[in-house]
PDB file of N, CA and C in Angstrom:
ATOM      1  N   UNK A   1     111.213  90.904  67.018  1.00  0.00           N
ATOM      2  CA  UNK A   1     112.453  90.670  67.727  1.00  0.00           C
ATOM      3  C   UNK A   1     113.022  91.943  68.341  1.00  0.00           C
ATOM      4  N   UNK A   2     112.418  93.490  67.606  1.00  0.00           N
ATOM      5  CA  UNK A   2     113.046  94.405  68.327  1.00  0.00           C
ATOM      6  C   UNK A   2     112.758  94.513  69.515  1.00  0.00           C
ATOM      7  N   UNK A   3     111.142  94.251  70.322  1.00  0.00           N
ATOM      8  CA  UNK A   3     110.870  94.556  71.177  1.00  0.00           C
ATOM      9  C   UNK A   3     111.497  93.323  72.659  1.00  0.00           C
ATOM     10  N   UNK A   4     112.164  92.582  72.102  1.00  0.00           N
ATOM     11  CA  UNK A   4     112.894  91.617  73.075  1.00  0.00           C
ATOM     12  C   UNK A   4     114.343  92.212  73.448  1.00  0.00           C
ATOM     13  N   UNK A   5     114.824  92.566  71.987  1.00  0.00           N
ATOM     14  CA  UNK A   5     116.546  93.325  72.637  1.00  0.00           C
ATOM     15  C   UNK A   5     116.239  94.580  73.295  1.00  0.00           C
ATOM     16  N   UNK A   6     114.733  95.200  73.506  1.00  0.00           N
ATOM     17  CA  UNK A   6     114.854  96.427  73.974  1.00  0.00           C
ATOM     18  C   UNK A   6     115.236  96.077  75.580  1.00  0.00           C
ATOM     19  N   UNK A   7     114.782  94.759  76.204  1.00  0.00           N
ATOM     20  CA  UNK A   7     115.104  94.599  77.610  1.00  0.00           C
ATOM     21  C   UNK A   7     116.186  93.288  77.613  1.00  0.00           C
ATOM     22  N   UNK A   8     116.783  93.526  76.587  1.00  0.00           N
ATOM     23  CA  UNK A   8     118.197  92.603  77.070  1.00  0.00           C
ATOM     24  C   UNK A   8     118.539  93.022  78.192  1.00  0.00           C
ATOM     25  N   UNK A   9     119.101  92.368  79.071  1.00  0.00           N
ATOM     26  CA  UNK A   9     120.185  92.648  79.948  1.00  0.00           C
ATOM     27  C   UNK A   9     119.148  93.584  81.077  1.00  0.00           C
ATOM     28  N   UNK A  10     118.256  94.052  80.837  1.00  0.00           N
ATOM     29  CA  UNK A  10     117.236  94.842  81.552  1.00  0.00           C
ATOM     30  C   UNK A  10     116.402  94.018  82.122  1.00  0.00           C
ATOM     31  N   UNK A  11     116.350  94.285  83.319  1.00  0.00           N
ATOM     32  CA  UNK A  11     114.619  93.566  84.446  1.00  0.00           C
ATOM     33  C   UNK A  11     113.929  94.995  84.268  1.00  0.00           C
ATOM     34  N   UNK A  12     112.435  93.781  83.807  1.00  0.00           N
ATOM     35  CA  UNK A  12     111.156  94.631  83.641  1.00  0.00           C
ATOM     36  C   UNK A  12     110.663  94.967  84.682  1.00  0.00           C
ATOM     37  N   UNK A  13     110.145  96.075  84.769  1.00  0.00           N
ATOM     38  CA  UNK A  13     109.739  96.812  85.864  1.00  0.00           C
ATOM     39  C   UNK A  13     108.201  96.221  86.471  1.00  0.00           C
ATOM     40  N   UNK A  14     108.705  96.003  87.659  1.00  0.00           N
ATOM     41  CA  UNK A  14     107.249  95.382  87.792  1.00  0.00           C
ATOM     42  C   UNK A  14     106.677  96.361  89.004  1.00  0.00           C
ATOM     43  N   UNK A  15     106.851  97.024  89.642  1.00  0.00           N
ATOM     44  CA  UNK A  15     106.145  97.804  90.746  1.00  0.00           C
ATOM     45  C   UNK A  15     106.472  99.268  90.635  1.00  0.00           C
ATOM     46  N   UNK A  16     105.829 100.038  91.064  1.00  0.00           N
ATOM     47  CA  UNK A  16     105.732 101.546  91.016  1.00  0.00           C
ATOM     48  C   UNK A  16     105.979 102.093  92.417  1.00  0.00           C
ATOM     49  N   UNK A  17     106.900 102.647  92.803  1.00  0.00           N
ATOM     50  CA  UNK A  17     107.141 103.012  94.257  1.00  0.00           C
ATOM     51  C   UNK A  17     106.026 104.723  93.842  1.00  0.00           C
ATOM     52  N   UNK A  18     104.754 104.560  94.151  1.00  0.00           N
ATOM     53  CA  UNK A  18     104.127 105.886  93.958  1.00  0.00           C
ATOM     54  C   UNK A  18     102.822 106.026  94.776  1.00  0.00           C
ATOM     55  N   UNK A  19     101.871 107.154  95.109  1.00  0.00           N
ATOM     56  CA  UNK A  19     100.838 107.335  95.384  1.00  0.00           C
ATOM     57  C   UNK A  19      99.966 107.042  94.278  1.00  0.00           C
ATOM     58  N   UNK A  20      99.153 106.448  94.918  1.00  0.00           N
ATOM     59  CA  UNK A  20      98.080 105.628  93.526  1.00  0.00           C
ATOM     60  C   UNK A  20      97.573 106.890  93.646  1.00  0.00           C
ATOM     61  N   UNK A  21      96.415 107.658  94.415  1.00  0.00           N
ATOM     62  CA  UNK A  21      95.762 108.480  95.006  1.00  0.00           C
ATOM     63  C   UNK A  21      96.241 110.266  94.247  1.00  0.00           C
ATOM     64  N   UNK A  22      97.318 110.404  94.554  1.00  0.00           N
ATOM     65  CA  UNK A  22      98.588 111.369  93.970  1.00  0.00           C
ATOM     66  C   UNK A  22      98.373 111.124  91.929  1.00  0.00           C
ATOM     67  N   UNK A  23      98.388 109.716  91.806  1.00  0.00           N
ATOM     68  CA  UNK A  23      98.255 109.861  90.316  1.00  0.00           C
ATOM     69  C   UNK A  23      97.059 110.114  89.740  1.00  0.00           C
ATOM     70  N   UNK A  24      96.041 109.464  90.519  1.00  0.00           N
ATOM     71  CA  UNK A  24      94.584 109.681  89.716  1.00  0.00           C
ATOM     72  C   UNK A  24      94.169 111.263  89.387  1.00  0.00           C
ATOM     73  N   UNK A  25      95.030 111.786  90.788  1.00  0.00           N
ATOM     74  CA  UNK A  25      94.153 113.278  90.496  1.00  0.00           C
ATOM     75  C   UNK A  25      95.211 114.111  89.794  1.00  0.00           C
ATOM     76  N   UNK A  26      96.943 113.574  89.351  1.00  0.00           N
ATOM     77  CA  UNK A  26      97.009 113.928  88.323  1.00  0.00           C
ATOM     78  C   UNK A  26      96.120 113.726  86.834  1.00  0.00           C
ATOM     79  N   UNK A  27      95.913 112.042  86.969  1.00  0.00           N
ATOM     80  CA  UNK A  27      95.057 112.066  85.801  1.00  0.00           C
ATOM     81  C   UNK A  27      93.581 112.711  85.524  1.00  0.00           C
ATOM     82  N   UNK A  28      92.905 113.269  86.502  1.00  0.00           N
ATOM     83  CA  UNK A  28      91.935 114.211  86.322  1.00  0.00           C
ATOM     84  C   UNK A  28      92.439 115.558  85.926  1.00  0.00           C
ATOM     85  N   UNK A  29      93.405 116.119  85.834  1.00  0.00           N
ATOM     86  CA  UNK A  29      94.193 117.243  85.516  1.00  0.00           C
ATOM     87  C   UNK A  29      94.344 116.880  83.691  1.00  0.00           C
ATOM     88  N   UNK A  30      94.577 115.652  83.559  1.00  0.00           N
ATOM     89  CA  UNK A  30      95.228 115.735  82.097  1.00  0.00           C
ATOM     90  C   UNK A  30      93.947 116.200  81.074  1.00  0.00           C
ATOM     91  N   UNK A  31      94.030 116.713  80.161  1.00  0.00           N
ATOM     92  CA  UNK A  31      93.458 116.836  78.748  1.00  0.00           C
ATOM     93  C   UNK A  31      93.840 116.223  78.077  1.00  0.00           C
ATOM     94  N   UNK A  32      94.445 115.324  77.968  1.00  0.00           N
ATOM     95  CA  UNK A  32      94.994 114.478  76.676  1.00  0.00           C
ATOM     96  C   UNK A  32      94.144 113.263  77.510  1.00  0.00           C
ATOM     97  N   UNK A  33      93.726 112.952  76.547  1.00  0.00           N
ATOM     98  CA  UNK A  33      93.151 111.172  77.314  1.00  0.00           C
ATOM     99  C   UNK A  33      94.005 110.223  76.991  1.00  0.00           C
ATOM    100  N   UNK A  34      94.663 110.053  75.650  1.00  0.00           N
ATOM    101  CA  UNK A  34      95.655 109.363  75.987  1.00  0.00           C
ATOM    102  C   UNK A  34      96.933 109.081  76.943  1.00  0.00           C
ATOM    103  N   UNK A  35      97.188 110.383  77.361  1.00  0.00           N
ATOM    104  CA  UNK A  35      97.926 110.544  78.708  1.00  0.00           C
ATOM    105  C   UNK A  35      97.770 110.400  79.584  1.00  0.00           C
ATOM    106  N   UNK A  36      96.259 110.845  79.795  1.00  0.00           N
ATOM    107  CA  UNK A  36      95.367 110.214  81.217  1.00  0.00           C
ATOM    108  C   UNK A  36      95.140 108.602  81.537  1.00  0.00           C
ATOM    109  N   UNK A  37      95.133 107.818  80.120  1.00  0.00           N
ATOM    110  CA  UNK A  37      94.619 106.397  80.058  1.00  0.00           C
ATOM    111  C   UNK A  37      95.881 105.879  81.133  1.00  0.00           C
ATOM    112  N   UNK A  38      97.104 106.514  80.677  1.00  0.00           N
ATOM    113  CA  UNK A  38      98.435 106.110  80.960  1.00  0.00           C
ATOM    114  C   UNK A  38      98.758 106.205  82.308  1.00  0.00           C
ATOM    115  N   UNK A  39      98.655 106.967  82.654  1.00  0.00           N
ATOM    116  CA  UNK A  39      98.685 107.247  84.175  1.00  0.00           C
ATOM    117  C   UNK A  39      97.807 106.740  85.207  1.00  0.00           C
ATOM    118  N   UNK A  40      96.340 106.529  84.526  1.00  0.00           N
ATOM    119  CA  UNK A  40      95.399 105.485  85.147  1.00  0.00           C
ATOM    120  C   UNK A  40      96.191 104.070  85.517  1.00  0.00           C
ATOM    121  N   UNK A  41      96.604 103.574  84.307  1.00  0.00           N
ATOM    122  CA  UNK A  41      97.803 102.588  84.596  1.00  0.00           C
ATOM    123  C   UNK A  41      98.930 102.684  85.183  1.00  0.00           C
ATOM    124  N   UNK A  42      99.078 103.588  85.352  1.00  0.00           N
ATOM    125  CA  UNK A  42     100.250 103.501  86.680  1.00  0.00           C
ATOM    126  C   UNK A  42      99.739 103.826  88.166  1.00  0.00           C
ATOM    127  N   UNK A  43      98.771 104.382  88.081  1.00  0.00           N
ATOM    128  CA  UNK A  43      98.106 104.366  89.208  1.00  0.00           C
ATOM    129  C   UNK A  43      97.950 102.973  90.065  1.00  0.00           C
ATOM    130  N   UNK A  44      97.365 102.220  88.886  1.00  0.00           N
ATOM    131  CA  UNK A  44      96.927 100.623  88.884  1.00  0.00           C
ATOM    132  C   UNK A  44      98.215  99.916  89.091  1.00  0.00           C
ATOM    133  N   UNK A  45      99.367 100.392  88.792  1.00  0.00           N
ATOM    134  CA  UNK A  45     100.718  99.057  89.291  1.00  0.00           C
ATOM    135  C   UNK A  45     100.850 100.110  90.211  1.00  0.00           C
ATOM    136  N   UNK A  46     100.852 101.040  91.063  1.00  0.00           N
ATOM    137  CA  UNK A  46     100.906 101.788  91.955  1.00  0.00           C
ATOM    138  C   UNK A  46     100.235 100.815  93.461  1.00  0.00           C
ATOM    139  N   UNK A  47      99.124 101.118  93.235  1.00  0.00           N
ATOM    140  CA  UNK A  47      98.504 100.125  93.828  1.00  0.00           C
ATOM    141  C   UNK A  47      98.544  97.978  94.261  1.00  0.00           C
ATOM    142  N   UNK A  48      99.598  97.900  93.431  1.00  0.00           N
ATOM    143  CA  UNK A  48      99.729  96.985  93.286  1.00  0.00           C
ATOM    144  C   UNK A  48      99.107  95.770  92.372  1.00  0.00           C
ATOM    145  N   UNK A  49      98.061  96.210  91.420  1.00  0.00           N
ATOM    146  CA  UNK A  49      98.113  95.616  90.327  1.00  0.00           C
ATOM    147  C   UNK A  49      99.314  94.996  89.704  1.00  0.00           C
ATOM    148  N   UNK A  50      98.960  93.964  88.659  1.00  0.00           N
ATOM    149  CA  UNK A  50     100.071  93.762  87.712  1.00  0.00           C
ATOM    150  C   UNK A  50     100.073  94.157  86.831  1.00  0.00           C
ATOM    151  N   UNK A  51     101.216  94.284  85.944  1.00  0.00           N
ATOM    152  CA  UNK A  51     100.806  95.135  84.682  1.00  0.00           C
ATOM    153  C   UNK A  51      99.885  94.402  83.448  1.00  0.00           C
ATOM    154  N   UNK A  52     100.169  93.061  83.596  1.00  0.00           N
ATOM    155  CA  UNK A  52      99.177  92.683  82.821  1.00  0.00           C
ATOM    156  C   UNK A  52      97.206  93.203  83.082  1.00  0.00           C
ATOM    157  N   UNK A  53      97.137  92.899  84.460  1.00  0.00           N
ATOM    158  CA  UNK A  53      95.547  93.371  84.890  1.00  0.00           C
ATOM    159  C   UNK A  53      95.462  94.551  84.910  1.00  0.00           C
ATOM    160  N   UNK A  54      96.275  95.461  84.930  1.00  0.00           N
ATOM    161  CA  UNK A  54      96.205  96.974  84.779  1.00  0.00           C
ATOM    162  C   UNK A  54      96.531  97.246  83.436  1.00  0.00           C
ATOM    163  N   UNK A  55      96.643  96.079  81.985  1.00  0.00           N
ATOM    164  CA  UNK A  55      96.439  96.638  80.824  1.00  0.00           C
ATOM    165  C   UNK A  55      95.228  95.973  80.335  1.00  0.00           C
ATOM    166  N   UNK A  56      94.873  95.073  81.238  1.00  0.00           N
ATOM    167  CA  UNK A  56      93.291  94.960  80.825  1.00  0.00           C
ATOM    168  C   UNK A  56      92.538  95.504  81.312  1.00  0.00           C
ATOM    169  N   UNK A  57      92.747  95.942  82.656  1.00  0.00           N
ATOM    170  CA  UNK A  57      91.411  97.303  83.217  1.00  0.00           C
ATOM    171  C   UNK A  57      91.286  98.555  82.785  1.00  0.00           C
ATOM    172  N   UNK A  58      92.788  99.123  82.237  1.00  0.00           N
ATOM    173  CA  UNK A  58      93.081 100.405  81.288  1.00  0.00           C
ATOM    174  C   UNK A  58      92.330  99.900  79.601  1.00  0.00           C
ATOM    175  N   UNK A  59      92.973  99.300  79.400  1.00  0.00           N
ATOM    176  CA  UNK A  59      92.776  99.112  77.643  1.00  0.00           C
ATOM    177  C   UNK A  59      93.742  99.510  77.112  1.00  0.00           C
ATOM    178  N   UNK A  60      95.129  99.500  77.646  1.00  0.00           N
ATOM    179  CA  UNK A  60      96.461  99.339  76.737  1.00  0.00           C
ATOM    180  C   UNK A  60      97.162  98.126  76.636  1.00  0.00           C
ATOM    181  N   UNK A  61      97.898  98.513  75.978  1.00  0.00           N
ATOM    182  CA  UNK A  61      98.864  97.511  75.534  1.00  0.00           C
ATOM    183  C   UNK A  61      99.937  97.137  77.045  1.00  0.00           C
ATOM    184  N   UNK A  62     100.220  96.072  77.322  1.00  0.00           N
ATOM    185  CA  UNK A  62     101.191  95.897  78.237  1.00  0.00           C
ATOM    186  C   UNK A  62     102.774  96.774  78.037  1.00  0.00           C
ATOM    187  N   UNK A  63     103.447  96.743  76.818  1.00  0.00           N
ATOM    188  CA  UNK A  63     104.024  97.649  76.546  1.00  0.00           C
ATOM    189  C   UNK A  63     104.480  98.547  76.678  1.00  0.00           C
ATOM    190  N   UNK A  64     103.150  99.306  76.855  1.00  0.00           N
ATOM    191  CA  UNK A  64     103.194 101.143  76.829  1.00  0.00           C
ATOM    192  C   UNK A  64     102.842 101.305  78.326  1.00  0.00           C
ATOM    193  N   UNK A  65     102.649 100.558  78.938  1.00  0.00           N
ATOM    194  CA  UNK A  65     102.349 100.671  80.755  1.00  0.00           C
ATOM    195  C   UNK A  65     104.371 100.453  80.823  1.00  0.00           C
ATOM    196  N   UNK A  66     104.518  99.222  80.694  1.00  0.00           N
ATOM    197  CA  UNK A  66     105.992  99.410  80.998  1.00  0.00           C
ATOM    198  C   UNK A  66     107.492 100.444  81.129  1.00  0.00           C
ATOM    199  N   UNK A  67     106.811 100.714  79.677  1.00  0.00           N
ATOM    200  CA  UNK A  67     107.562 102.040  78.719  1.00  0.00           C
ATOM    201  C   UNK A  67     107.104 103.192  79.914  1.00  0.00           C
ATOM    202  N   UNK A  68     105.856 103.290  80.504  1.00  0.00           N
ATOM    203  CA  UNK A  68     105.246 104.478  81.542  1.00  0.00           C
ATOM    204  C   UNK A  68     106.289 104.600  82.433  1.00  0.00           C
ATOM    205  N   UNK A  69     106.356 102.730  83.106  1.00  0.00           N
ATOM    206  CA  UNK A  69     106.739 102.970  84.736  1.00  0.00           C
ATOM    207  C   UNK A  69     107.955 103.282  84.718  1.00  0.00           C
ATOM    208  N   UNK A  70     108.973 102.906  83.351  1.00  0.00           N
ATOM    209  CA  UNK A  70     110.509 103.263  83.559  1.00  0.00           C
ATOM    210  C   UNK A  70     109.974 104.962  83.273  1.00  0.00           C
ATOM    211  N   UNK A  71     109.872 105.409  82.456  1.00  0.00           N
ATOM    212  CA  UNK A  71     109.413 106.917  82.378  1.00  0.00           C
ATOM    213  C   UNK A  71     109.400 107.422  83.175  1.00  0.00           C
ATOM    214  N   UNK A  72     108.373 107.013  84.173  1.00  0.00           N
ATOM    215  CA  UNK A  72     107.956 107.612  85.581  1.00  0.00           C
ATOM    216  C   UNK A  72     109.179 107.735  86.989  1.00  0.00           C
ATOM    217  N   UNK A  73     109.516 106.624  86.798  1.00  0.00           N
ATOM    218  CA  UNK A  73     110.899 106.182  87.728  1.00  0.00           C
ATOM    219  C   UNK A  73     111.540 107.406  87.348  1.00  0.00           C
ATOM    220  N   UNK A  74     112.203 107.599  86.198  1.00  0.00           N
ATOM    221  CA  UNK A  74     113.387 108.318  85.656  1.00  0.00           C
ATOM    222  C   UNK A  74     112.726 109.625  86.185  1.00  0.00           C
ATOM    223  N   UNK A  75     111.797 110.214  85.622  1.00  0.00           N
ATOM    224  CA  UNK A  75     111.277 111.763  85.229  1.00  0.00           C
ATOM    225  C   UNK A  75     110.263 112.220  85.706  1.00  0.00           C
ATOM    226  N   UNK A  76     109.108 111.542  86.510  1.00  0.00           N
ATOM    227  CA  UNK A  76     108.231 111.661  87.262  1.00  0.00           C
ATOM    228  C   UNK A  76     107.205 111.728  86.017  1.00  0.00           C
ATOM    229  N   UNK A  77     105.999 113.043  86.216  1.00  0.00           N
ATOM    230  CA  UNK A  77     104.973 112.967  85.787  1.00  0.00           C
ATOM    231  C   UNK A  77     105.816 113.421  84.240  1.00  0.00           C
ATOM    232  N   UNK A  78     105.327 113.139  83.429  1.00  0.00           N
ATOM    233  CA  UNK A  78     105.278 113.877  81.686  1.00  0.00           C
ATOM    234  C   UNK A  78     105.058 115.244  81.559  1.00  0.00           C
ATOM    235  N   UNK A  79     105.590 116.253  80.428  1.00  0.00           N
ATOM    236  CA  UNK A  79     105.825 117.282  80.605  1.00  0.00           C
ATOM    237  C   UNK A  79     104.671 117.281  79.023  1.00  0.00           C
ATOM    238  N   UNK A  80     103.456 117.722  79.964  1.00  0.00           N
ATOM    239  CA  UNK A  80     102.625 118.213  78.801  1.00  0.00           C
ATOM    240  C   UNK A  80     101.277 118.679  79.313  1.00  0.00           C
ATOM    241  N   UNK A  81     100.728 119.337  78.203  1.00  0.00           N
ATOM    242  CA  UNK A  81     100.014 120.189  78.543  1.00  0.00           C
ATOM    243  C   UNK A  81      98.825 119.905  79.166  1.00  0.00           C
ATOM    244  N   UNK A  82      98.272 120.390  79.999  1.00  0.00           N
ATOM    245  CA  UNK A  82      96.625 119.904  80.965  1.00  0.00           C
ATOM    246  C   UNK A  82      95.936 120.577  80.340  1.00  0.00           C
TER     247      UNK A  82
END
């Protein structure tokens, strides 16, 4: 039930105003692969995927793509190490 009040009153993010192109070759930059997986997926709703088919072509959780794109909106790329 927590993960339902987290988007009370909140619309889920469904599109990425971004360069798909711009993210991948951030994600060739990352060393963390888990960070990279992540950004692959935003690449993928970048492009216009949905987030569901871009957490089955990644291999995450729908979730943690969501949790990305508000991330991304707010703060751009993640502040960590390559």
């Amino acid at each position: 039930m927590q993960a339902l009040k987290k988007w009370e009153g909140q619309a889920r993010p469904r599109k990425l105003h971004a360069d798909a192109m711009a993210l991948r070759e951030e994600a060739e930059k990352q060393k963390n692969p888990r960070i990279r997986k992540r950004i692959l997926a935003l690449a993928c709703v970048a492009d216009g995927l949905g987030v569901d088919d871009a957490s089955a072509q990644i291999g995450l959780d729908r979730s943690v793509i969501y949790t990305w794109i508000r991330r991304f909106g707010k703060d751009g790329f993640p502040n960590s190490q390559r």
